[in-house]
C-alpha atoms as a PDB file:
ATOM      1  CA  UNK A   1      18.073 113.744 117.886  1.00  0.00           C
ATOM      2  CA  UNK A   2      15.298 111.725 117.838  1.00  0.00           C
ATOM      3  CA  UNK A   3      12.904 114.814 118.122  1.00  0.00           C
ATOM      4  CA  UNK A   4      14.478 116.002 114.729  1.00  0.00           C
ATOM      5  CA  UNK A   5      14.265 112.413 112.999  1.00  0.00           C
ATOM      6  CA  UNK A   6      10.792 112.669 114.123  1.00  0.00           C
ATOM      7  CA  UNK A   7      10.125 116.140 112.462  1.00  0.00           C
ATOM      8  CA  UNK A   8      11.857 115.048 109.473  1.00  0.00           C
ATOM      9  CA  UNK A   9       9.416 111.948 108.977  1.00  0.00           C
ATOM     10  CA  UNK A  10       6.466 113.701 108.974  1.00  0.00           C
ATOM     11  CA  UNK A  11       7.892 116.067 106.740  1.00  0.00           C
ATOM     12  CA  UNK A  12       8.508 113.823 104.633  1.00  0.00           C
ATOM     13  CA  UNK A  13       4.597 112.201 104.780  1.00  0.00           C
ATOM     14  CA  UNK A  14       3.301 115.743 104.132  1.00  0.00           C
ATOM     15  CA  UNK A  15       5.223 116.202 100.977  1.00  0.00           C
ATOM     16  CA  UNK A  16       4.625 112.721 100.010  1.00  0.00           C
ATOM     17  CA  UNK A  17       0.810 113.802  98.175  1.00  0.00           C
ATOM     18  CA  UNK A  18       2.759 116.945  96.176  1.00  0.00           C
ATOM     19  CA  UNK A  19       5.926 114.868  95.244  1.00  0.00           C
ATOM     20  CA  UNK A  20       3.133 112.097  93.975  1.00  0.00           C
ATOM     21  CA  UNK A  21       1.058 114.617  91.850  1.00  0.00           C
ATOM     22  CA  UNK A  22       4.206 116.289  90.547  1.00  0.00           C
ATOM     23  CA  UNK A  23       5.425 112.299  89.581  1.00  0.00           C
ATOM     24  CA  UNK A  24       1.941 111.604  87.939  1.00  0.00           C
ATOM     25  CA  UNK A  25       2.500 114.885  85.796  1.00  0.00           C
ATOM     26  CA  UNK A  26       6.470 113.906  84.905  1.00  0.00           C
ATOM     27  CA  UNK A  27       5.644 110.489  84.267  1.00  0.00           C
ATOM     28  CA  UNK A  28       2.311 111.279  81.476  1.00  0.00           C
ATOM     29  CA  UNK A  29       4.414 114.180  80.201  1.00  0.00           C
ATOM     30  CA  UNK A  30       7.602 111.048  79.540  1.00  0.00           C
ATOM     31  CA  UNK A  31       4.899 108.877  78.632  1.00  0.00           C
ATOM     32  CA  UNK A  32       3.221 110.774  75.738  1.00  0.00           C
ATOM     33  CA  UNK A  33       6.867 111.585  74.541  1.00  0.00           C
ATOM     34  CA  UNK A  34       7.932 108.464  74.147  1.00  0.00           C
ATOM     35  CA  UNK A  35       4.955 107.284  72.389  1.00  0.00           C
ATOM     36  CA  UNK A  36       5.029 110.553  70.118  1.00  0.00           C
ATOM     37  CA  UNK A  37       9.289 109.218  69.241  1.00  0.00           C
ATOM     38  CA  UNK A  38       8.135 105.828  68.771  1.00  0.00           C
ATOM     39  CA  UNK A  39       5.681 106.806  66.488  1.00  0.00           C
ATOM     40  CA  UNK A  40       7.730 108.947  64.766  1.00  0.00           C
ATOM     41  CA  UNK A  41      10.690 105.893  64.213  1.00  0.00           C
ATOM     42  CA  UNK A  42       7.882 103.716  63.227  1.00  0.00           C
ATOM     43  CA  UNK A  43       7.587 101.837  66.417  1.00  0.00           C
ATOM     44  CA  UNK A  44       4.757 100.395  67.711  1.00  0.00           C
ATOM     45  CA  UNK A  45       4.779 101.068  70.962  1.00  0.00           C
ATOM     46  CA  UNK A  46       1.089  99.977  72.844  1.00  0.00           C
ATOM     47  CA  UNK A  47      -0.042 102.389  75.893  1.00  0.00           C
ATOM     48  CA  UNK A  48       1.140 102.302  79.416  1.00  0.00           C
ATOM     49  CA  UNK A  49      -1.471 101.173  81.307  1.00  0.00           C
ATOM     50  CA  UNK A  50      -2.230 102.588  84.833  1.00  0.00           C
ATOM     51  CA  UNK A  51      -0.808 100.803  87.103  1.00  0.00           C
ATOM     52  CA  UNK A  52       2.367 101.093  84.832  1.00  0.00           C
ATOM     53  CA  UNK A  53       1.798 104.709  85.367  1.00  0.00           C
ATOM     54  CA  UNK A  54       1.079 104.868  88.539  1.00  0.00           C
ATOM     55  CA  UNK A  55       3.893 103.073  89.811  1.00  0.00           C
ATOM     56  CA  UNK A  56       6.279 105.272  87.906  1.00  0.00           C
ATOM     57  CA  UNK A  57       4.847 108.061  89.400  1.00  0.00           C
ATOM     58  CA  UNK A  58       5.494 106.656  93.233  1.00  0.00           C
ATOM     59  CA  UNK A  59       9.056 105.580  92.207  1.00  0.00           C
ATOM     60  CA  UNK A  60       9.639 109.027  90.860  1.00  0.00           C
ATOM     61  CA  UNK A  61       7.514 110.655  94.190  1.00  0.00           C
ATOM     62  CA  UNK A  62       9.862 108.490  96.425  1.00  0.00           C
ATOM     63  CA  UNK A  63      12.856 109.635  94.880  1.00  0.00           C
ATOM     64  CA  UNK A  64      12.024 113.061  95.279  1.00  0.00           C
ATOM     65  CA  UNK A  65      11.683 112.522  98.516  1.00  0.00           C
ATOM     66  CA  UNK A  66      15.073 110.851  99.164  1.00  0.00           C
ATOM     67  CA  UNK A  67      17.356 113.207  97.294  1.00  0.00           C
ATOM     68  CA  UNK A  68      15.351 116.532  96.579  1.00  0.00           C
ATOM     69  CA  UNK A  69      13.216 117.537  99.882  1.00  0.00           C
ATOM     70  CA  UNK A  70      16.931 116.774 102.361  1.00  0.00           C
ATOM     71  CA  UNK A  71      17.965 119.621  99.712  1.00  0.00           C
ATOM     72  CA  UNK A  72      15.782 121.809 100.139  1.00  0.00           C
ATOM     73  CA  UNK A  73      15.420 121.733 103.599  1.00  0.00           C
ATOM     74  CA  UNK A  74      18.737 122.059 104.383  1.00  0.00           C
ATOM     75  CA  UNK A  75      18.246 125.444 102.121  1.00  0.00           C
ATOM     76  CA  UNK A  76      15.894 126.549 104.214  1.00  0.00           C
ATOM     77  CA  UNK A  77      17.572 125.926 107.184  1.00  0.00           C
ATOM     78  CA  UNK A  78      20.652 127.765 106.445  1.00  0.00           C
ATOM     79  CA  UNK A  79      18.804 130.594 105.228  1.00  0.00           C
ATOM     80  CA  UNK A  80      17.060 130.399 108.753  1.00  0.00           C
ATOM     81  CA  UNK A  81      20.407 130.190 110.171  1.00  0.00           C
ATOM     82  CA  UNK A  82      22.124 133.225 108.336  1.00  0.00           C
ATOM     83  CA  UNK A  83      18.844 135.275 109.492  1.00  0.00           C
ATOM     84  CA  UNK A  84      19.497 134.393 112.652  1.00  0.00           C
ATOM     85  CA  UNK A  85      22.895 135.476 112.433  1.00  0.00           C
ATOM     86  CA  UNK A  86      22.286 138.772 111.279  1.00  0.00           C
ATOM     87  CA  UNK A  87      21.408 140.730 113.756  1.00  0.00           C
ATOM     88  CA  UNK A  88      17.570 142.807 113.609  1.00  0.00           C
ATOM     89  CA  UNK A  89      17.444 145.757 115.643  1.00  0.00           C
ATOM     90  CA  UNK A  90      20.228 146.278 117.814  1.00  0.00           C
ATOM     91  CA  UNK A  91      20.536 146.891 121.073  1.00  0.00           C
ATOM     92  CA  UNK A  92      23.973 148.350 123.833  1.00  0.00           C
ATOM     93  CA  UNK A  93      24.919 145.208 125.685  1.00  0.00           C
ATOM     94  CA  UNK A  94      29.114 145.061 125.313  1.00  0.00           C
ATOM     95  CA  UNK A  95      31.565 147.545 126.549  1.00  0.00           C
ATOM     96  CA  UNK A  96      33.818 149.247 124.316  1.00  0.00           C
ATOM     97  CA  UNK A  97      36.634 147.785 125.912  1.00  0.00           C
ATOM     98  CA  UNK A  98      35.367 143.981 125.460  1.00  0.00           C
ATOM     99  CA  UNK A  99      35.211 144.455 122.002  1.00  0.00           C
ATOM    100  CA  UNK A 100      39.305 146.013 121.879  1.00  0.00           C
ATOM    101  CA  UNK A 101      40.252 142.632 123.757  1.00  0.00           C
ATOM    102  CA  UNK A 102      38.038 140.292 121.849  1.00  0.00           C
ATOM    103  CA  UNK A 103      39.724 141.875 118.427  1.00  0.00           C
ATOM    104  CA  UNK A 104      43.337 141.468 120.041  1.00  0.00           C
ATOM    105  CA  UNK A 105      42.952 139.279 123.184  1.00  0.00           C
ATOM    106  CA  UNK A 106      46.834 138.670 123.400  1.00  0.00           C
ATOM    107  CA  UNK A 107      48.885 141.626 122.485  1.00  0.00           C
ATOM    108  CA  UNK A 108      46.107 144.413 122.541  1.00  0.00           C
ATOM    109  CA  UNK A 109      48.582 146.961 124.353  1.00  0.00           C
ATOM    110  CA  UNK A 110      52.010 145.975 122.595  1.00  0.00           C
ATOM    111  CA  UNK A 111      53.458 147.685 119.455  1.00  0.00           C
ATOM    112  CA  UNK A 112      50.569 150.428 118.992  1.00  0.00           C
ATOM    113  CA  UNK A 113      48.263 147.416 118.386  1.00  0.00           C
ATOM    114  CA  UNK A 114      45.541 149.329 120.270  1.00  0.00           C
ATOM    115  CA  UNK A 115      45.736 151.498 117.820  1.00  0.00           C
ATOM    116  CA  UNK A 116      45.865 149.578 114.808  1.00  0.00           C
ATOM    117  CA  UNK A 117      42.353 148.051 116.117  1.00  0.00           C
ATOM    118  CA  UNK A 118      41.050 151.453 116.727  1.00  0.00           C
ATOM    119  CA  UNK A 119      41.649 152.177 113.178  1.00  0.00           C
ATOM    120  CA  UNK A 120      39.731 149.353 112.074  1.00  0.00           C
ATOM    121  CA  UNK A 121      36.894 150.178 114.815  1.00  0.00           C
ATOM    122  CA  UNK A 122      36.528 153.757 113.426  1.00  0.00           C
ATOM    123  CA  UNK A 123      36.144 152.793 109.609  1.00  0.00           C
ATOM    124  CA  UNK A 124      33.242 150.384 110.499  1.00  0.00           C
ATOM    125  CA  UNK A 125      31.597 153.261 112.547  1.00  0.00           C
ATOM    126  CA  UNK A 126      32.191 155.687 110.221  1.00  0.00           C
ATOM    127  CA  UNK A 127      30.848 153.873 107.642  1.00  0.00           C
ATOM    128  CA  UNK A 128      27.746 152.435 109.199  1.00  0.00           C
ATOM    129  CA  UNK A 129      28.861 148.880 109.760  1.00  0.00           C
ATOM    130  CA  UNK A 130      28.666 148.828 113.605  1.00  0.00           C
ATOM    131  CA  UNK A 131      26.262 150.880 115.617  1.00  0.00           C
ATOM    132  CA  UNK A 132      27.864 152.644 118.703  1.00  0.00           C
ATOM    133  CA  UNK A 133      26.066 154.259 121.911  1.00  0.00           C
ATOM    134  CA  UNK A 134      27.424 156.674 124.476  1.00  0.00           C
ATOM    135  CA  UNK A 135      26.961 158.921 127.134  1.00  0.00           C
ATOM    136  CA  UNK A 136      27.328 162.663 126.004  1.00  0.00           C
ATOM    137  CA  UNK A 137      30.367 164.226 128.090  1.00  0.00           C
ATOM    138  CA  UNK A 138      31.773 162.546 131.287  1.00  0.00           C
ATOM    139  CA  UNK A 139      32.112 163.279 134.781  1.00  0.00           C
ATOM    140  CA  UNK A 140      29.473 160.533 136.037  1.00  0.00           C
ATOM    141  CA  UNK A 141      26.230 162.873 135.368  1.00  0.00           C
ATOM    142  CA  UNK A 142      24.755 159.459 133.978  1.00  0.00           C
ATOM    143  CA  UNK A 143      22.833 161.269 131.221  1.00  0.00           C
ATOM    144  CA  UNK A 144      21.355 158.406 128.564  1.00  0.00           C
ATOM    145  CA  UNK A 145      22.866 156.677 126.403  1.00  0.00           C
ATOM    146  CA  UNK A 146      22.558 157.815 122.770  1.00  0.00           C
ATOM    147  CA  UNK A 147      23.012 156.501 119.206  1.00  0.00           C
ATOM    148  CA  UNK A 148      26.025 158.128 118.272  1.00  0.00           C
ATOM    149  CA  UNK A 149      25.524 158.639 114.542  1.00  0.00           C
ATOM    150  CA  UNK A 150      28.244 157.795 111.274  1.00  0.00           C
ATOM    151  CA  UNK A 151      28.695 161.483 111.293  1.00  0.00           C
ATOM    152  CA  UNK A 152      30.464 161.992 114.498  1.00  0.00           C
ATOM    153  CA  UNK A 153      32.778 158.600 113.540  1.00  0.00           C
ATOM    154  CA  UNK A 154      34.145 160.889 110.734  1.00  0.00           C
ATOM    155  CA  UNK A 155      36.028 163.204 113.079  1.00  0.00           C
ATOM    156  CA  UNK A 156      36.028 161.141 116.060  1.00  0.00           C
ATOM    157  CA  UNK A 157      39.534 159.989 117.829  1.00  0.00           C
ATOM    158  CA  UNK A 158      39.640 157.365 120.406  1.00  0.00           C
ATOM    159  CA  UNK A 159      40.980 158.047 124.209  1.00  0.00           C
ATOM    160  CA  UNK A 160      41.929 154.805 124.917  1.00  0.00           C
ATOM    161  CA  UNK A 161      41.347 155.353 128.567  1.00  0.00           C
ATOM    162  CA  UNK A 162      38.974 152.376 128.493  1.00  0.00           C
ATOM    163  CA  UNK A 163      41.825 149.590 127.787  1.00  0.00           C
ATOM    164  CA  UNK A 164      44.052 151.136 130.891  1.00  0.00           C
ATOM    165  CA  UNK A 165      40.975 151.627 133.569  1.00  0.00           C
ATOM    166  CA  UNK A 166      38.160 148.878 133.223  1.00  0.00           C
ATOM    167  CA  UNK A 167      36.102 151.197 135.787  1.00  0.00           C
ATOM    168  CA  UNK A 168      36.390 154.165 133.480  1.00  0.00           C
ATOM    169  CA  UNK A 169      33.168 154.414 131.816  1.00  0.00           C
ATOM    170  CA  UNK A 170      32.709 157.671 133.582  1.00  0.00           C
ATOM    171  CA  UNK A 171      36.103 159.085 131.592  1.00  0.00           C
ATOM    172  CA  UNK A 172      36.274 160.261 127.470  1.00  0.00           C
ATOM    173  CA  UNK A 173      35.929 157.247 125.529  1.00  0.00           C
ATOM    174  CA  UNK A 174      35.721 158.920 122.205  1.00  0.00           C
ATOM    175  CA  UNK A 175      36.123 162.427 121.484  1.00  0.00           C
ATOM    176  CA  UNK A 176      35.764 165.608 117.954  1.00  0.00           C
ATOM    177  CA  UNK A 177      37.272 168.358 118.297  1.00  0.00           C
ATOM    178  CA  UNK A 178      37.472 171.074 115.802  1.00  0.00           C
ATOM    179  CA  UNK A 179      35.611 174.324 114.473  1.00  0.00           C
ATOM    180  CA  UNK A 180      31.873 173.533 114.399  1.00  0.00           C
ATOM    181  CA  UNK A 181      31.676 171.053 117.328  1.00  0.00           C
ATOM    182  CA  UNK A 182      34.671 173.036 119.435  1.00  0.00           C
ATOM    183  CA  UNK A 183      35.216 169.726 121.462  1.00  0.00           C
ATOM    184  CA  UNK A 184      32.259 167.034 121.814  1.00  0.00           C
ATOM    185  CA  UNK A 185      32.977 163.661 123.300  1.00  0.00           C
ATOM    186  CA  UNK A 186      31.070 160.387 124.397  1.00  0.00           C
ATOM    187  CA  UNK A 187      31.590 158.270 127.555  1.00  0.00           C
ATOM    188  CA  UNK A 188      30.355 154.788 128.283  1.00  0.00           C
ATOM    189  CA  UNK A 189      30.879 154.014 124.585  1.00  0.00           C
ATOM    190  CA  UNK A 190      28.998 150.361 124.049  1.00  0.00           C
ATOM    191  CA  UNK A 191      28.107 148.148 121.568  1.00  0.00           C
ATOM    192  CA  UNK A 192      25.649 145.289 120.523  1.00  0.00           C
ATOM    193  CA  UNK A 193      27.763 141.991 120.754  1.00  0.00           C
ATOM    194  CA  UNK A 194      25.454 140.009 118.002  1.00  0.00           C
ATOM    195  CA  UNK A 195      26.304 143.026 115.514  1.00  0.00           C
ATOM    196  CA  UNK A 196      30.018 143.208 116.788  1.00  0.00           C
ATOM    197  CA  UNK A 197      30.851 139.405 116.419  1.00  0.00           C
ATOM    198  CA  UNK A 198      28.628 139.587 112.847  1.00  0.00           C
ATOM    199  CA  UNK A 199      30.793 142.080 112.331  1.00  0.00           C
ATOM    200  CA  UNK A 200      34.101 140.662 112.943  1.00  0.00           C
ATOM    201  CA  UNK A 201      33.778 136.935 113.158  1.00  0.00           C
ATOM    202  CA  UNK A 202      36.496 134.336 114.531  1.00  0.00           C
END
């Protein structure tokens, strides 16, 4: 806490010389206009004399300061935040079946629900929302993991094995089978968490 009230001070004290400069310019600009009016209504108005000037130009620098730079930097910061947030270049890191359980935690396997989220897991893949990886085939070869790509999401069906058999990374997640690709399926299917919960948020 005090390390931020800290940071904010001296932010404040480096936009103090800017927020003065950009008074001085506001203030001459007023200045001149209501001279200019004054003239106009045949006032007589007599200059403002520097120090009049000058302290407008603080009072208007402080107030800046006060309710325009908390402003903007909270701007910033949720920008920062929301960057954060979104996920960069993602990575595997969270099984396919943490994902089913964090989507329906309580009544995943009653009432087709598995499937329901499947549904929903599919359109994002097939539509390049989420980024998947698995392991070509099964069997426990432990060939790489791959970027499985929107293409294969099209046609793909789920197993389920995964939400029965935690230890079953070795089995058919997901799986196409028709003409061109006769029957292709992935193992290990993961995720990347950040994108996941960016993805679907609490």
């Amino acid at each position: 806490m005090a390390e931020g009230l800290k940071d904010y001070i001296w932010e404040c004290v480096r936009e103090a010389p800017s927020a003065f400069r950009r008074g001085v310019v506001a203030v001459t600009v007023l200045a001149n206009v209501a001279i200019g009016v004054g003239l106009y209504l045949g006032w007589h108005l007599n200059a403002f004399t520097t120090l009049q000037l000058w302290t407008a130009a603080v009072a208007l620098g402080a107030l800046e300061i006060v309710l325009v730079l908390p402003y903007r930097l909270w701007k910033s910061n949720k920008a920062e935040i929301a960057a954060l947030k979104t996920p960069g270049t993602p990575f595997p890191d969270w099984k396919i079946r943490e994902l089913f359980y964090y989507l329906r935690p309580d009544d995943l396997l009653d009432d087709n629900n598995w499937q329901k989220v499947g549904g929903d897991v599919l359109d994002k893949l097939s539509t390049g929302q989420v980024t998947a990886w698995g392991r070509l085939g099964g069997g426990g070869d432990h060939r790489p993991l791959r970027r499985l790509e929107t293409s294969f999401w099209s046609e793909a069906r789920f197993t389920y094995t995964f939400l029965a058999d935690e230890n079953s990374d070795d089995a058919s997640h997901a799986y196409v089978s028709n003409f061109i690709d006769a029957h292709l399926s992935y193992s290990d299917i993961q995720f990347n968490k950040a994108q996941a919960l960016h993805i679907w948020p609490r």
